[in-house]
C-alpha atoms as a PDB file:
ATOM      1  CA  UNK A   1     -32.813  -2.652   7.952  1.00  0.00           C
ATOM      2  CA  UNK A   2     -33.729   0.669   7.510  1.00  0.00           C
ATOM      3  CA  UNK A   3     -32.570   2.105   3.738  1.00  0.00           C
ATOM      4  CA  UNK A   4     -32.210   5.644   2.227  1.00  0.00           C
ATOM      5  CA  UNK A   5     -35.495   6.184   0.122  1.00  0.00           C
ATOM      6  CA  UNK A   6     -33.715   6.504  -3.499  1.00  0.00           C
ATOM      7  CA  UNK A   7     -35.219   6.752  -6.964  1.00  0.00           C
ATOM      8  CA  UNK A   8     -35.424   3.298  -8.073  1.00  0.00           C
ATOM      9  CA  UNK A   9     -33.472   3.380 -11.181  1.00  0.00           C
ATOM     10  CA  UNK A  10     -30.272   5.369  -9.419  1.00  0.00           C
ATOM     11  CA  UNK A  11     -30.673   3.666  -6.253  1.00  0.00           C
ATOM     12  CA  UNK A  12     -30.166   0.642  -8.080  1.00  0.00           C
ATOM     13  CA  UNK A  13     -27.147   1.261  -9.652  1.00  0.00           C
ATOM     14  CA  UNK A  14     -25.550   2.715  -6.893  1.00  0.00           C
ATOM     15  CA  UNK A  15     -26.277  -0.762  -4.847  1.00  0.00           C
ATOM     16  CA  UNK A  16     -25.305  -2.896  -7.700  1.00  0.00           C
ATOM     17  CA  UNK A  17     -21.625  -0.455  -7.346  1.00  0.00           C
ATOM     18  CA  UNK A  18     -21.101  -1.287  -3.546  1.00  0.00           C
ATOM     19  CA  UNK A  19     -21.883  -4.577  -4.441  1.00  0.00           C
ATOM     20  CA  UNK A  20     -19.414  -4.964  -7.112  1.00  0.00           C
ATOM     21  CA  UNK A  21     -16.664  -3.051  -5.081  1.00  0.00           C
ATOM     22  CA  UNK A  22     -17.854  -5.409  -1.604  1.00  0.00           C
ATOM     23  CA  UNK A  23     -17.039  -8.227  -3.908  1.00  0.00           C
ATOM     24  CA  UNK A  24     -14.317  -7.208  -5.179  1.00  0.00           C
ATOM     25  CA  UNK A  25     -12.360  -6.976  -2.545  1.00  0.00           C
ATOM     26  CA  UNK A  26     -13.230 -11.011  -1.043  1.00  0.00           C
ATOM     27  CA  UNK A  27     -13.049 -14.214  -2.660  1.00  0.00           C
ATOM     28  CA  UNK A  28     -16.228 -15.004  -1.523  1.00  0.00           C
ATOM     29  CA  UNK A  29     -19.116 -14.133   0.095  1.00  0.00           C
ATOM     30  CA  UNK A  30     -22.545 -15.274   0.940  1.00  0.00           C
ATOM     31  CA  UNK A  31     -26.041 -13.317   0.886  1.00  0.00           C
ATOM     32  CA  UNK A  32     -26.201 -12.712   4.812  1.00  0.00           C
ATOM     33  CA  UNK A  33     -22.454 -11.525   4.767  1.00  0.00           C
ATOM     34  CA  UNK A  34     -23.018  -8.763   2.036  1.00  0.00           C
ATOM     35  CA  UNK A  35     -26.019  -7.755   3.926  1.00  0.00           C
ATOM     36  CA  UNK A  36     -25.018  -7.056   7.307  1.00  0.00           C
ATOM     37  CA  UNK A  37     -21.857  -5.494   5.656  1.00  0.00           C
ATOM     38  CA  UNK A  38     -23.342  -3.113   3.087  1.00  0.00           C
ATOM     39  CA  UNK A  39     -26.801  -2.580   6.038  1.00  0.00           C
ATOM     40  CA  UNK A  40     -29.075  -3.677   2.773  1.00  0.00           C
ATOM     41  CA  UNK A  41     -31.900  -5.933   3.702  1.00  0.00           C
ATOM     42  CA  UNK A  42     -31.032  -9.641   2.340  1.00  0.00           C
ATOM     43  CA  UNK A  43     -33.874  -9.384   0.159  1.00  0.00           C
ATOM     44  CA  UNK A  44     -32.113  -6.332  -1.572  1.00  0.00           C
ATOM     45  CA  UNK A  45     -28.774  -8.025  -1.432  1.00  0.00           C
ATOM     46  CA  UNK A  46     -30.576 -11.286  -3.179  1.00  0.00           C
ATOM     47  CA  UNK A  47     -32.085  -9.012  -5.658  1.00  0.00           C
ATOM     48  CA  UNK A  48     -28.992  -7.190  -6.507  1.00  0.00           C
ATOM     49  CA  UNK A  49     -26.937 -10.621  -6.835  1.00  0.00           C
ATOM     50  CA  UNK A  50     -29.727 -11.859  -9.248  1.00  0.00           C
ATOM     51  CA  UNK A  51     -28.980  -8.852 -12.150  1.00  0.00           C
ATOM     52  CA  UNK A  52     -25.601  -8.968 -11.460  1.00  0.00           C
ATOM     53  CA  UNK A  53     -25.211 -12.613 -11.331  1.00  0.00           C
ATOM     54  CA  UNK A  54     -27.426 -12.607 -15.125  1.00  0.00           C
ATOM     55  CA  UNK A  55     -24.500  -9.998 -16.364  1.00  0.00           C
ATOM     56  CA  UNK A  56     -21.814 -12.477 -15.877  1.00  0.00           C
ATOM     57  CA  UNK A  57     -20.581  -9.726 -13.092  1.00  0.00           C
ATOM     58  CA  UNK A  58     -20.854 -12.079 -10.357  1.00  0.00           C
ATOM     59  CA  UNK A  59     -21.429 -16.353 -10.101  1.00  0.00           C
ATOM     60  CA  UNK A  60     -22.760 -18.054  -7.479  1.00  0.00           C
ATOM     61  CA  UNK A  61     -21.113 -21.203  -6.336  1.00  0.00           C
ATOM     62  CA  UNK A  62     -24.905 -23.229  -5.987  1.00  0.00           C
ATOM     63  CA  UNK A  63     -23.199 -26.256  -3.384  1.00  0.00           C
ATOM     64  CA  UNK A  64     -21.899 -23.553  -1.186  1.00  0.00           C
ATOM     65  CA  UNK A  65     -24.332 -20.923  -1.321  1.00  0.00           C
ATOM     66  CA  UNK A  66     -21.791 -18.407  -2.111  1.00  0.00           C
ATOM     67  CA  UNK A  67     -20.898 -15.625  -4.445  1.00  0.00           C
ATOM     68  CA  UNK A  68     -17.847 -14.377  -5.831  1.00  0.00           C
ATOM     69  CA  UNK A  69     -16.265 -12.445  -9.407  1.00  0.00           C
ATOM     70  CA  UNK A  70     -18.143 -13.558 -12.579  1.00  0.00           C
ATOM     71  CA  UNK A  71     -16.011 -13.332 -15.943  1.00  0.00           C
ATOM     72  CA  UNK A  72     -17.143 -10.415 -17.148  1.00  0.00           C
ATOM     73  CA  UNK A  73     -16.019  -8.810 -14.188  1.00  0.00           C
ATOM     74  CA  UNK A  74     -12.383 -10.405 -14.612  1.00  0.00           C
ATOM     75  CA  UNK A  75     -12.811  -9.419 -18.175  1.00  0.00           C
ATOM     76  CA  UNK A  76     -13.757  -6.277 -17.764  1.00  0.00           C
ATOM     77  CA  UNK A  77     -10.758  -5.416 -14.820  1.00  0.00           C
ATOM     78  CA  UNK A  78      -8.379  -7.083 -17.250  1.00  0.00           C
ATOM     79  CA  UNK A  79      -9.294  -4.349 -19.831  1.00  0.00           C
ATOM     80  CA  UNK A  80      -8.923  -1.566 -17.868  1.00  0.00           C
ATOM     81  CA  UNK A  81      -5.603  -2.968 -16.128  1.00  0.00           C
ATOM     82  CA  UNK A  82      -4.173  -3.617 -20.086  1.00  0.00           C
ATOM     83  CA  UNK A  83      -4.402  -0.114 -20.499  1.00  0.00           C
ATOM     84  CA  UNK A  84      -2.194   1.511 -18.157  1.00  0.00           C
ATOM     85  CA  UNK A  85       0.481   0.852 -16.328  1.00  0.00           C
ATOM     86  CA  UNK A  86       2.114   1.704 -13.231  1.00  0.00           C
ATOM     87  CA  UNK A  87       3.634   5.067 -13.690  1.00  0.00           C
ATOM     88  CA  UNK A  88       1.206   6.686 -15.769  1.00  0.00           C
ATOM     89  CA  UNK A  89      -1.480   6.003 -12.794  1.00  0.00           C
ATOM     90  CA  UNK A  90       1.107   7.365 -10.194  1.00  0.00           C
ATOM     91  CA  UNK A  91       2.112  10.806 -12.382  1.00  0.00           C
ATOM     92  CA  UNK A  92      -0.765  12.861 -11.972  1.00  0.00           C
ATOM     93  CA  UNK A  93      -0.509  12.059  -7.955  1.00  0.00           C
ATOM     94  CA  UNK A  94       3.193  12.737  -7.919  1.00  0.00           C
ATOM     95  CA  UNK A  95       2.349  16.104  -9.792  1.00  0.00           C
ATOM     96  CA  UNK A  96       0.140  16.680  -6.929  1.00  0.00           C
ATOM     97  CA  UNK A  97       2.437  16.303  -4.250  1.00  0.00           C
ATOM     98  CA  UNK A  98       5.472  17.980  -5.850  1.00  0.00           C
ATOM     99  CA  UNK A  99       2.681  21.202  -6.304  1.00  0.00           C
ATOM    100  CA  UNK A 100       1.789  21.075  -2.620  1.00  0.00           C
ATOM    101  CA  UNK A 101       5.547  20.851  -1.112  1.00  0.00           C
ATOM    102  CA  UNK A 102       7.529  22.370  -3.886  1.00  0.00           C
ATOM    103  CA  UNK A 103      10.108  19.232  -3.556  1.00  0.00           C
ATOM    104  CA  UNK A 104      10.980  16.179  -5.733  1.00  0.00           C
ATOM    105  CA  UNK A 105       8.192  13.780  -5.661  1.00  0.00           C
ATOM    106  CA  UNK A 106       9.928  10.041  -6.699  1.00  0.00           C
ATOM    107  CA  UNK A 107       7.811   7.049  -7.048  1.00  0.00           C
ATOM    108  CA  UNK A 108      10.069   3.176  -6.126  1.00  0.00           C
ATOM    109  CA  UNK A 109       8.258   0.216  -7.482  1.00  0.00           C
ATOM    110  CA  UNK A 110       9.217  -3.424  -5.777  1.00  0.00           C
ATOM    111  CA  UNK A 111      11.266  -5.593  -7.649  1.00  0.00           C
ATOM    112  CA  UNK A 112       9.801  -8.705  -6.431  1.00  0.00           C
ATOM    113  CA  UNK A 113      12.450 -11.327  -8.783  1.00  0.00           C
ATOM    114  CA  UNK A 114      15.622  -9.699  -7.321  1.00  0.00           C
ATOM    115  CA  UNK A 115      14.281  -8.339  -3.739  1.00  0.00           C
ATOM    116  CA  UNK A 116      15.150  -4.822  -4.807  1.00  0.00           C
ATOM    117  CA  UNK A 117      13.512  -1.539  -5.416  1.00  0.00           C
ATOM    118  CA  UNK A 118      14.577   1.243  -8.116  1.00  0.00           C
ATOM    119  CA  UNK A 119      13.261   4.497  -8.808  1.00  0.00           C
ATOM    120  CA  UNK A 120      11.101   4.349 -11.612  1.00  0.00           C
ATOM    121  CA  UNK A 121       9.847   7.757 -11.889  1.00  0.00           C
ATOM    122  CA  UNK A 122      10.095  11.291 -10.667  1.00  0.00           C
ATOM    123  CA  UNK A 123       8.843  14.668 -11.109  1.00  0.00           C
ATOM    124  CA  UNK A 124      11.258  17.546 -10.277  1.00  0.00           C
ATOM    125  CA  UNK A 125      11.082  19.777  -7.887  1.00  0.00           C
ATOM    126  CA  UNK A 126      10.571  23.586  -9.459  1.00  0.00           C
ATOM    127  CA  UNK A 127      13.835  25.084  -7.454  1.00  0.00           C
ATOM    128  CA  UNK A 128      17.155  25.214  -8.582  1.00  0.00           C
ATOM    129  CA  UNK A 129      18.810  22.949  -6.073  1.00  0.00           C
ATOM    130  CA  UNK A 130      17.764  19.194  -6.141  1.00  0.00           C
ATOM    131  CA  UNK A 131      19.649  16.121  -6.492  1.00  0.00           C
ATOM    132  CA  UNK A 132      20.434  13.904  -9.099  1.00  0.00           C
ATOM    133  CA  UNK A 133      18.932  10.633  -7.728  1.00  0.00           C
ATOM    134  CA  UNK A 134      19.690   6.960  -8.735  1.00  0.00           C
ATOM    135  CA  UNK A 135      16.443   5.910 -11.352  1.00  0.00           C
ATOM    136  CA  UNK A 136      16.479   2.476 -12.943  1.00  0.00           C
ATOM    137  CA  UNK A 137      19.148   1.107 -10.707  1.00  0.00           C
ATOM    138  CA  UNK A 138      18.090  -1.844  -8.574  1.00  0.00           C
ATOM    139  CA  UNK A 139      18.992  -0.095  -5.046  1.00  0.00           C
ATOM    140  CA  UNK A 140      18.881  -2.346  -1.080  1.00  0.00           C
ATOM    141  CA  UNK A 141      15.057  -2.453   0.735  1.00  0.00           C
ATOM    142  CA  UNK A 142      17.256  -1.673   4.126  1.00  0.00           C
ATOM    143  CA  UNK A 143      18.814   2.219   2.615  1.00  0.00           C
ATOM    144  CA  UNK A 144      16.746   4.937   2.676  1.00  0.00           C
ATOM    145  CA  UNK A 145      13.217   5.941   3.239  1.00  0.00           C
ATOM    146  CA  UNK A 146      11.916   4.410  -0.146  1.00  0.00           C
ATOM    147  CA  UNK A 147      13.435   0.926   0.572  1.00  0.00           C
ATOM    148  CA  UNK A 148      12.283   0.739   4.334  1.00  0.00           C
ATOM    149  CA  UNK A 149       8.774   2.219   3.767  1.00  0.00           C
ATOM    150  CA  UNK A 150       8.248  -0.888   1.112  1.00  0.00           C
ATOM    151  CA  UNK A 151      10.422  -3.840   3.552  1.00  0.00           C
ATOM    152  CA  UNK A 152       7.967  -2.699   6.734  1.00  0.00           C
ATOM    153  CA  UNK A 153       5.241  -3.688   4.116  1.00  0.00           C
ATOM    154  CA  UNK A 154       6.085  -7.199   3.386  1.00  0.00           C
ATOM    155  CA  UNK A 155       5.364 -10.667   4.297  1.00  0.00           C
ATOM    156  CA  UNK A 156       7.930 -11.849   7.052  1.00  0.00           C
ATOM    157  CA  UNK A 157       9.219 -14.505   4.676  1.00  0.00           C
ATOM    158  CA  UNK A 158      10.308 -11.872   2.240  1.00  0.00           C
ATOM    159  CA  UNK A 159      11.887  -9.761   4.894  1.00  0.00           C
ATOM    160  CA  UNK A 160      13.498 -12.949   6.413  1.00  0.00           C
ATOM    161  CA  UNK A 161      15.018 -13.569   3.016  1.00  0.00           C
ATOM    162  CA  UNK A 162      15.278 -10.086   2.085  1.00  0.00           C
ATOM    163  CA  UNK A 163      17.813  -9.851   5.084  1.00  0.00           C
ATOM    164  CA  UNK A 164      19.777 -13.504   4.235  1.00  0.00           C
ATOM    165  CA  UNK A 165      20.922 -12.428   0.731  1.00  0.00           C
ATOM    166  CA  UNK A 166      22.226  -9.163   2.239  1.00  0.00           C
ATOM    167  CA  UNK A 167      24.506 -10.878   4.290  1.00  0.00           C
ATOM    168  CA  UNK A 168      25.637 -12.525   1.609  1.00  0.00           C
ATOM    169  CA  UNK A 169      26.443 -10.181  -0.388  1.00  0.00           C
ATOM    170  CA  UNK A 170      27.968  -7.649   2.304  1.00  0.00           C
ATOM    171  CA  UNK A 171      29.551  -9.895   4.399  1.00  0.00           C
ATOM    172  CA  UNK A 172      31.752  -7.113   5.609  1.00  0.00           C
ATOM    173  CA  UNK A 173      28.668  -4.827   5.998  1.00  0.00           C
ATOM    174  CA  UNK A 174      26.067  -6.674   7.658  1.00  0.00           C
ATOM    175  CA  UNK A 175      22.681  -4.784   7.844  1.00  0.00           C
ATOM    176  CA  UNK A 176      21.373  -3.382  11.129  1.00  0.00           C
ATOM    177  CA  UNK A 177      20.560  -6.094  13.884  1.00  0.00           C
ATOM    178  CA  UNK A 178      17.706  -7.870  13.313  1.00  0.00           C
ATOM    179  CA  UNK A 179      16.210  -6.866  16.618  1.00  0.00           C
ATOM    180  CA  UNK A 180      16.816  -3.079  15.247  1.00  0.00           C
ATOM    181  CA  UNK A 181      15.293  -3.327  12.447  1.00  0.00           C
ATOM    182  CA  UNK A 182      11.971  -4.943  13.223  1.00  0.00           C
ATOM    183  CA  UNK A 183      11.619  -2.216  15.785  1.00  0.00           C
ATOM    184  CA  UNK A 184      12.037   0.091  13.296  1.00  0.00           C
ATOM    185  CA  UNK A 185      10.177  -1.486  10.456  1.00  0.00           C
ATOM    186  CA  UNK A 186       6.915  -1.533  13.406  1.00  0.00           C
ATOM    187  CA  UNK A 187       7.524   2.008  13.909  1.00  0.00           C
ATOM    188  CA  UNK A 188       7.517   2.138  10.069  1.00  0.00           C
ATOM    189  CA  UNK A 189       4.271   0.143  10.281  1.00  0.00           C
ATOM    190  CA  UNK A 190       2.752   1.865  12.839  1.00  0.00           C
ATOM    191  CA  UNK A 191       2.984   5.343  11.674  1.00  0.00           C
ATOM    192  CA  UNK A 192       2.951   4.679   7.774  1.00  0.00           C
ATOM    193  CA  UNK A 193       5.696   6.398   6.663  1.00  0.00           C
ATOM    194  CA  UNK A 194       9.533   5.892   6.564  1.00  0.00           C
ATOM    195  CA  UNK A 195      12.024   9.227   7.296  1.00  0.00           C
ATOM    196  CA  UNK A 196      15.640   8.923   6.262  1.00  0.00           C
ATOM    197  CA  UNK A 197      18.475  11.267   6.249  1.00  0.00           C
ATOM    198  CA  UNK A 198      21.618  11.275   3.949  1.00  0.00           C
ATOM    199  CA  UNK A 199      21.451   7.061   4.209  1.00  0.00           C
ATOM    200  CA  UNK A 200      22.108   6.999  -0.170  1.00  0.00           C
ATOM    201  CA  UNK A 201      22.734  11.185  -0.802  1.00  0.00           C
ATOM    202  CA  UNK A 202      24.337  13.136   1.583  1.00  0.00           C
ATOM    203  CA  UNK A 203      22.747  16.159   2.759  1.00  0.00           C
ATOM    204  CA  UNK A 204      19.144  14.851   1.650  1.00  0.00           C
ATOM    205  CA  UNK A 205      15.963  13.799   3.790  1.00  0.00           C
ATOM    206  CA  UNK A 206      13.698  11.529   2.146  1.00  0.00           C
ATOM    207  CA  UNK A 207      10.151  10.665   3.655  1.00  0.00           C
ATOM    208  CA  UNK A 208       8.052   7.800   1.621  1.00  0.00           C
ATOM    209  CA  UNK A 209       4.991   5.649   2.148  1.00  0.00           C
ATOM    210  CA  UNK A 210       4.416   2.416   0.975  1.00  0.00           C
ATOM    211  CA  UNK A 211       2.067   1.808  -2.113  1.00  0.00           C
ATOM    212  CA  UNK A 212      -0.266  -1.205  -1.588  1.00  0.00           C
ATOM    213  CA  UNK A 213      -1.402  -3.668  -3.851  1.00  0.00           C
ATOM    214  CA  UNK A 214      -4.442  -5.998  -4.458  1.00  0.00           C
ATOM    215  CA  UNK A 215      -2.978  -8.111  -2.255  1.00  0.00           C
ATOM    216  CA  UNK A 216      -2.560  -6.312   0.371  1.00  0.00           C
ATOM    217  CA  UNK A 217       1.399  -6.039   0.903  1.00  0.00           C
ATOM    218  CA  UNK A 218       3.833  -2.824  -0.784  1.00  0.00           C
ATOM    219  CA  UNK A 219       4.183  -3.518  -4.599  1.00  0.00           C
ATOM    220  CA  UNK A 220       6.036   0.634  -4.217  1.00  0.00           C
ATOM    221  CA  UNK A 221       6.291   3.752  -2.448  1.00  0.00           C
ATOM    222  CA  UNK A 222       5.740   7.354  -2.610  1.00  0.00           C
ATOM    223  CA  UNK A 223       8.179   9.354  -1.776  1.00  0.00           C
ATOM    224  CA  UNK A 224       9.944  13.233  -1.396  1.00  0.00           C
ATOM    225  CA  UNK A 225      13.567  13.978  -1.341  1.00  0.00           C
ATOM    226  CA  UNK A 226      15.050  17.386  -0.651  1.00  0.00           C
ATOM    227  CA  UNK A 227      17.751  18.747   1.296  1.00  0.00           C
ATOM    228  CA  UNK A 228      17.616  18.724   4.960  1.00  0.00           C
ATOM    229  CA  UNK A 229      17.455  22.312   5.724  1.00  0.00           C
ATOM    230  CA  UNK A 230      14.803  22.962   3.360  1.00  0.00           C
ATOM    231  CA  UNK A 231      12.306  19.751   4.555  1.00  0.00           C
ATOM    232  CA  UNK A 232      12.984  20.883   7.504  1.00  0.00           C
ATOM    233  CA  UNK A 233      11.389  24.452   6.332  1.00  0.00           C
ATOM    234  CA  UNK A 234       8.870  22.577   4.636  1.00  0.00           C
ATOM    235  CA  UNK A 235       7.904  20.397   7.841  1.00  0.00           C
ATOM    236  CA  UNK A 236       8.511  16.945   8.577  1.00  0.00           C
ATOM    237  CA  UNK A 237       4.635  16.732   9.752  1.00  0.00           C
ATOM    238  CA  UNK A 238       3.193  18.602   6.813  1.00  0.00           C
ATOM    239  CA  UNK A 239       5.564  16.332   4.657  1.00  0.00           C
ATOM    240  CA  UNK A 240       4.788  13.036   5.903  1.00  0.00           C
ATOM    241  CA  UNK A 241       1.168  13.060   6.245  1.00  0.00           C
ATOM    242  CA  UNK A 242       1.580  14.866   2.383  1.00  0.00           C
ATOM    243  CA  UNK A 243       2.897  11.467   1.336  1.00  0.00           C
ATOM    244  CA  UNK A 244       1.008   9.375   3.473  1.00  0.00           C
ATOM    245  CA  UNK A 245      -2.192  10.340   1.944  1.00  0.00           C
ATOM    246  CA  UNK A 246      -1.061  10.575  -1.489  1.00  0.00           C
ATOM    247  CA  UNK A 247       0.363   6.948  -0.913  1.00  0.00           C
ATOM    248  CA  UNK A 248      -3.027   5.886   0.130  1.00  0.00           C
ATOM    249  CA  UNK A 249      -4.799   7.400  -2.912  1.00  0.00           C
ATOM    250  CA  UNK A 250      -2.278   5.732  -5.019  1.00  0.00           C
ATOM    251  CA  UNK A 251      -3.050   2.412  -3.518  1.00  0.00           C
ATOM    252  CA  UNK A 252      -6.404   2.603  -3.363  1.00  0.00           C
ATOM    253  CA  UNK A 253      -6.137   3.415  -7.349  1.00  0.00           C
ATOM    254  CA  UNK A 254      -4.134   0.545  -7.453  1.00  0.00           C
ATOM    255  CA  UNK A 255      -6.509  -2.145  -6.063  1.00  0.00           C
ATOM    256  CA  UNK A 256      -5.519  -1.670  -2.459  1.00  0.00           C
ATOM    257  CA  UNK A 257      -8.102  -3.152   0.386  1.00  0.00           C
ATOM    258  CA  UNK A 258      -9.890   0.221   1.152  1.00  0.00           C
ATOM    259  CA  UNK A 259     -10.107  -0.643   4.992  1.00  0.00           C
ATOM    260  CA  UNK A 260      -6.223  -1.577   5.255  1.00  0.00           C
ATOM    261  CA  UNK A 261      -7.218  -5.588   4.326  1.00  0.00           C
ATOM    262  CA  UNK A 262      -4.226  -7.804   4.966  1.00  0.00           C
ATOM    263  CA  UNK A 263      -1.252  -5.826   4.982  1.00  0.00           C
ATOM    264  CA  UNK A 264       1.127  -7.881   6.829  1.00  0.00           C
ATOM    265  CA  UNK A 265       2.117  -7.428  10.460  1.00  0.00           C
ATOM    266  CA  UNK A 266       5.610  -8.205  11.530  1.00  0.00           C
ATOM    267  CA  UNK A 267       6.894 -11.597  13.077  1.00  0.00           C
ATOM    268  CA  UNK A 268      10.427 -11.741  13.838  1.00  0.00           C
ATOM    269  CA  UNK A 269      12.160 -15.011  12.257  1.00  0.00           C
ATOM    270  CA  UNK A 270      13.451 -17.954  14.089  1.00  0.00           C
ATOM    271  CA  UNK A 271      15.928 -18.088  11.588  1.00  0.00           C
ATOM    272  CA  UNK A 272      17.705 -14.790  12.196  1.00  0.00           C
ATOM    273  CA  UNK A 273      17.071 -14.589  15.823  1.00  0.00           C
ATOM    274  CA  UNK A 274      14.195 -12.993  17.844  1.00  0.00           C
ATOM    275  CA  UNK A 275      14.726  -9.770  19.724  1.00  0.00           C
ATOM    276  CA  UNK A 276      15.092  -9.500  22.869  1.00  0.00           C
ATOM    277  CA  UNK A 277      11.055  -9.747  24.421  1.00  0.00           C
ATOM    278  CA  UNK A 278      10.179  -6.750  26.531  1.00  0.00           C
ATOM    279  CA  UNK A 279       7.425  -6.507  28.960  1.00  0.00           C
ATOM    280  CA  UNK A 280       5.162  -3.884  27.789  1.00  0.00           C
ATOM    281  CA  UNK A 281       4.311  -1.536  30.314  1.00  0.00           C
ATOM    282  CA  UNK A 282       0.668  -0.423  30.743  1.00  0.00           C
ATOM    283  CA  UNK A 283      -0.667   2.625  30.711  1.00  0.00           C
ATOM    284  CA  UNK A 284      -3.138   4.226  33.448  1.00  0.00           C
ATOM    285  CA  UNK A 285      -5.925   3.619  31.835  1.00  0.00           C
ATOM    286  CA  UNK A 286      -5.371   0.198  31.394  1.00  0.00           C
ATOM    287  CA  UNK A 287      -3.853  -1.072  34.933  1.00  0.00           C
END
């Protein structure tokens, strides 16, 4: 495979870095895998997974033939994760987005025990009308561009059961049909970004993206709140591709898949009824 000429010692470490992130990001994977992957020649890869592999950084699992994360590597991670947590790694990215739109930036984290989401942090917007918003209350997935952006970003079993305990507790307020709302958590999905107007304070627009974990599903979103004429000023387009980049850093940051990985895709649930199935019709192209 043909490689960049490098100088040997930076070349090196910049290898041994893909390597580490490639890794990262799989459970396993084997010599020929990494190589075809990464376009290093397997002798490279082999080399690579030898100084790594002495470091503790990687181990090789010898009856397989495969690699994965050594314990230094989980030890070092674990260091770095000790040492910050959630909000402090979202504030400087909320500062940026408040700066770029001049509207309040809020950040919802996923309370995965109770099948909520509250706002845990926000950074004001620098004019003299905003809203006093709801932090540190546990607040529905299915209100609001904060809650929807992190639901369309589940596994189906949470959403299933996400939906279950709603009608429980709102009997006399059922949420949205199910067929509804998976059409509108895919259109969620599909464009990465939620949009909601006055649906918790009236008046306001919110627009949010979900924040992706390690695992691949939302563990948050990013969001921006203002009043409807002034978004609207702003630009719904500017606005959501604002937060749908920020998002992205954020997850990234946070140990997100950097190609998308396994974010969930939506399968309606036998146990709440399938929508209604639609022929799709084809375009020109593909007729």
């Amino acid at each position: 495979m043909g490689e960049p000429v490098e100088n040997s010692a930076s070349g090196t470490v910049v290898r041994s870095v893909r390597v580490l992130r490639f890794i990262s990001e799989r459970k396993v994977t084997t010599i020929r895998e990494a190589s075809a992957a990464l376009m290093l020649a397997p002798s490279t890869v082999h080399r690579l997974f030898d100084l790594l592999a002495r470091e503790g950084m990687i181990e090789q699992d010898k009856r397989e033939r495969s690699y994965r994360a050594g314990p230094e590597f989980f030890r070092v991670a674990a260091q770095v994760v000790s040492r910050y947590d959630l909000r402090s790694i979202a504030l400087p990215i909320m500062h940026d987005v408040m700066a770029a739109c001049e509207e309040t930036c809020v950040f919802g984290l996923y309370l995965p025990t109770v099948h909520k989401m509250t706002l845990a942090e926000r950074v004001d917007s620098s004019l003299l009308l905003r809203y006093q918003l709801p932090m540190n209350t546990h607040l529905s997935l299915l209100s609001g561009a904060s809650g929807r952006s992190i639901l369309a970003f589940l596994p189906p079993d949470q959403i299933d059961l996400i939906l279950r305990e709603e009608r429980k507790r709102f009997p006399e307020r059922p949420p949205p049909s199910v067929a509804r709302l998976f059409r509108e958590l895919k259109t969620i999905q599909k464009q990465g970004f939620a949009v909601s107007r006055g649906e918790i304070i009236a008046g306001a627009m919110a627009i949010a993206a979900p924040v992706i974990g390690a695992e691949g599903s939302a563990i948050g979103s990013l969001g921006v709140t203002a009043p409807n004429e002034r978004m609207l000023r702003v630009g719904v387009q500017r606005v959501s591709a604002l937060v749908y980049e920020k998002a992205r850093d954020l997850s990234l940051r946070l140990g997100a898949p950097a190609a998308g990985g396994s974010v969930p895709r939506l399968a309606p649930s036998a146990a709440q009824g399938r929508p209604p199935a639609k022929r799709a019709r084809r375009s020109p192209a593909e007729r």
